[in-house]
C-alpha atoms as a PDB file:
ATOM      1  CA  UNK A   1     405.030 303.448  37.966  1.00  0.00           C
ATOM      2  CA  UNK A   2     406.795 300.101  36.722  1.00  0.00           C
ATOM      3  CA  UNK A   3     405.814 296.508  37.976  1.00  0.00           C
ATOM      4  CA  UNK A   4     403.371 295.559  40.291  1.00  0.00           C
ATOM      5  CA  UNK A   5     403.395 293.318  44.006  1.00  0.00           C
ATOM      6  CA  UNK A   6     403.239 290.219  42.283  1.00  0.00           C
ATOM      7  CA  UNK A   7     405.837 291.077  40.281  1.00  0.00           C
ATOM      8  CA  UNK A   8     407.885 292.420  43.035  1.00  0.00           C
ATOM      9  CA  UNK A   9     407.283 289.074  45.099  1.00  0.00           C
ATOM     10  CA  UNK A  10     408.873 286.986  42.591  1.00  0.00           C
ATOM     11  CA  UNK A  11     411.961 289.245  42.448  1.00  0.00           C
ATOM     12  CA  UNK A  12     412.432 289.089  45.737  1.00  0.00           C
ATOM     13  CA  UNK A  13     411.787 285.195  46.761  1.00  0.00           C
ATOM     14  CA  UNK A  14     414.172 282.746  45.917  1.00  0.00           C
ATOM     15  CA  UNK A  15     413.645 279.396  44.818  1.00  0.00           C
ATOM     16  CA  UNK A  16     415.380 276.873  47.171  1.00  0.00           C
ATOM     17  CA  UNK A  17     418.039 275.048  45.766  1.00  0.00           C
ATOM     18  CA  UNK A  18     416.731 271.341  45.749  1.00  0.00           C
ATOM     19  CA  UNK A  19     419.691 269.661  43.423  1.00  0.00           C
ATOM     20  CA  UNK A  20     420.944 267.754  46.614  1.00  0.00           C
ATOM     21  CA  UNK A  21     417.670 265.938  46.618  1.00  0.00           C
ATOM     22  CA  UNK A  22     419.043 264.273  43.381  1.00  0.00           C
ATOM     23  CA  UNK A  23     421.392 262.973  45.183  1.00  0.00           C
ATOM     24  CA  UNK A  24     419.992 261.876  48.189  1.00  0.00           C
ATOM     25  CA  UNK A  25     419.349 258.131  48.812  1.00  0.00           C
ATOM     26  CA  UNK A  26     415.572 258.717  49.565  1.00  0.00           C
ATOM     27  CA  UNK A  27     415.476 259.198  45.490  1.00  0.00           C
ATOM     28  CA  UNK A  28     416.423 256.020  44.713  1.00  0.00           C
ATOM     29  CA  UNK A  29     414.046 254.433  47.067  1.00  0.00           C
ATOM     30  CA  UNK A  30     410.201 253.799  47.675  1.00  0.00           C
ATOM     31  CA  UNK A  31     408.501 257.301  49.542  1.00  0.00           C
ATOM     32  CA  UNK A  32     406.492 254.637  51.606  1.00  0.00           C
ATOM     33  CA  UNK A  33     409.592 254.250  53.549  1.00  0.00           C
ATOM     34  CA  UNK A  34     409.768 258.069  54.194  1.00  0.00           C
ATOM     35  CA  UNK A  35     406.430 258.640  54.267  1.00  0.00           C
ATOM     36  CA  UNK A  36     404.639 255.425  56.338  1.00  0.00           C
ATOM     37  CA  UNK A  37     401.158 255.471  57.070  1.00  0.00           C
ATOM     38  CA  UNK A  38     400.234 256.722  61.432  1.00  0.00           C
ATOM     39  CA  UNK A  39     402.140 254.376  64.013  1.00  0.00           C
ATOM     40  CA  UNK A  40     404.149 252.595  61.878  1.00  0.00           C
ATOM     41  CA  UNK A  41     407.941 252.327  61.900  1.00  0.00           C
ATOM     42  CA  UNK A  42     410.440 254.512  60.318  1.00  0.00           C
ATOM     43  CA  UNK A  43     413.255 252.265  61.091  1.00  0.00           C
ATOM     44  CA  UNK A  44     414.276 251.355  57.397  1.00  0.00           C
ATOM     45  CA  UNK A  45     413.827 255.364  56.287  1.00  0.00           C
ATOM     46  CA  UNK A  46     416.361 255.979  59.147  1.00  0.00           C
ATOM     47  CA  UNK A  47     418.528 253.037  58.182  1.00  0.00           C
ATOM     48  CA  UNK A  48     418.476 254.686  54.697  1.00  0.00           C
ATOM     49  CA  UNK A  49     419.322 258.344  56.270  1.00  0.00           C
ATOM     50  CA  UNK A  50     421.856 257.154  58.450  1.00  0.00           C
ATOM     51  CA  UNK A  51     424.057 256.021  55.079  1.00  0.00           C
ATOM     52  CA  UNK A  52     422.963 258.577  53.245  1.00  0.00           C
ATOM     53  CA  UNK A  53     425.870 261.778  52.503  1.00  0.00           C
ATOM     54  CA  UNK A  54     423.357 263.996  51.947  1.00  0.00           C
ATOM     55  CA  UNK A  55     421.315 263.577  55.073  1.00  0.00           C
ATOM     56  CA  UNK A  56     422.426 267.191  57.087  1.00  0.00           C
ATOM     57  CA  UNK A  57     421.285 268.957  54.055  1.00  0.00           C
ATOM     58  CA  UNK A  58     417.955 267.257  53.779  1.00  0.00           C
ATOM     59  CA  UNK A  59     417.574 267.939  57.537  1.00  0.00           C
ATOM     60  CA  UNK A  60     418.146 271.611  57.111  1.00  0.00           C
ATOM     61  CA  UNK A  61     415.702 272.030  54.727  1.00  0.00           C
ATOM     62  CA  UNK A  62     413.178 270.264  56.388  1.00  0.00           C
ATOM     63  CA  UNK A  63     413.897 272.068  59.680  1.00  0.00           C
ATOM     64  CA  UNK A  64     413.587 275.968  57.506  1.00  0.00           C
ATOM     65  CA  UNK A  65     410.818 274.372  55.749  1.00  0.00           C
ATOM     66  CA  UNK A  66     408.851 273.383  58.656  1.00  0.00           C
ATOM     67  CA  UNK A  67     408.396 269.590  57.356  1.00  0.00           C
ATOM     68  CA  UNK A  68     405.499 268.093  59.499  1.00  0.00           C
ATOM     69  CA  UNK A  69     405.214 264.912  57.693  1.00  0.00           C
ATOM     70  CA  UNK A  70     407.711 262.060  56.829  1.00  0.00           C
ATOM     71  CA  UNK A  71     411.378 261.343  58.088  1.00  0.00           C
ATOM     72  CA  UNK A  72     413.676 264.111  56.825  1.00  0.00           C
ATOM     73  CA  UNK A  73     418.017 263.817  57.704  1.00  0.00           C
ATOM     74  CA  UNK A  74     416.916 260.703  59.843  1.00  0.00           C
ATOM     75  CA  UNK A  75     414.614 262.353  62.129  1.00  0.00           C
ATOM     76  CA  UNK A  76     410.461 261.504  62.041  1.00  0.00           C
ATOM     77  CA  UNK A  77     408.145 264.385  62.397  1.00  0.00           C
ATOM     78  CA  UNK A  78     408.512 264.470  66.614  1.00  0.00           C
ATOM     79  CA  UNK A  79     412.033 264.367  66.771  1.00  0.00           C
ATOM     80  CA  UNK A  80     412.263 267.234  64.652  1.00  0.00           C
ATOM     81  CA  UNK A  81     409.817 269.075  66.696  1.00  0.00           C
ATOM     82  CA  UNK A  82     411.821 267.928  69.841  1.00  0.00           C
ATOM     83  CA  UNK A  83     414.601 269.736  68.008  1.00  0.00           C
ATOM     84  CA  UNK A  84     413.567 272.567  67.184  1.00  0.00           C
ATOM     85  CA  UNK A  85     411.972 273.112  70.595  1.00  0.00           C
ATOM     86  CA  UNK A  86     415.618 272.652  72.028  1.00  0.00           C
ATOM     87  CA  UNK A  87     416.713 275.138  69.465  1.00  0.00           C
ATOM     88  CA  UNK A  88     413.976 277.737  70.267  1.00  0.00           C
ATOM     89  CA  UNK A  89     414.969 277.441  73.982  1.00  0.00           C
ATOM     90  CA  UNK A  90     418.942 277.839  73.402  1.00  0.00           C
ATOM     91  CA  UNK A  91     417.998 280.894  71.361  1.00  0.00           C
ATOM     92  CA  UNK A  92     415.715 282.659  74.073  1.00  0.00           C
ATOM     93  CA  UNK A  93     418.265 281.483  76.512  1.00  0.00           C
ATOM     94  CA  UNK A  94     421.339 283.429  74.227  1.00  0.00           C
ATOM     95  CA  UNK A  95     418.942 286.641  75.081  1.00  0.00           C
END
């Protein structure tokens, strides 16, 4: 018997393709912006999203990545949960 399960894991998972992230304003800025400490205001990091051409892609993976923490695609950490609450409930709906 070839191999073993670690080996077989790592055939099998794909490493997420991050290149947009080189691209992405956020890169080019301070994290604090992205990343402020409890109850204080993301309104630059969304200023920054909103010009930012890379921004649906950086939502997506925060969305399949489960992000809890930071602004990701313009959204902070509740609106993303809103969303994906409103996404969970369209899907059961669909069924």
């Amino acid at each position: 018997m070839g191999g073993t399960i670690l080996g077989m894991h790592n055939d099998t998972i794909a490493a997420p393709d991050l290149s947009w992230q080189e691209q992405a304003l956020c890169a080019q800025t301070g994290s604090e912006f992205f990343f402020p400490e409890p109850g204080s205001s993301v309104r630059e990091a969304k200023r920054i999203c909103g010009l930012c051409e890379i921004r649906s892609a950086c939502l997506e993976y925060a969305l399949d990545h489960d992000e809890r923490f930071g602004v990701w695609g313009g959204l902070s950490e509740k609106e993303r949960l809103s969303l994906r609450r409103t996404q969970d409930q369209q899907q059961h709906q669909q069924y």
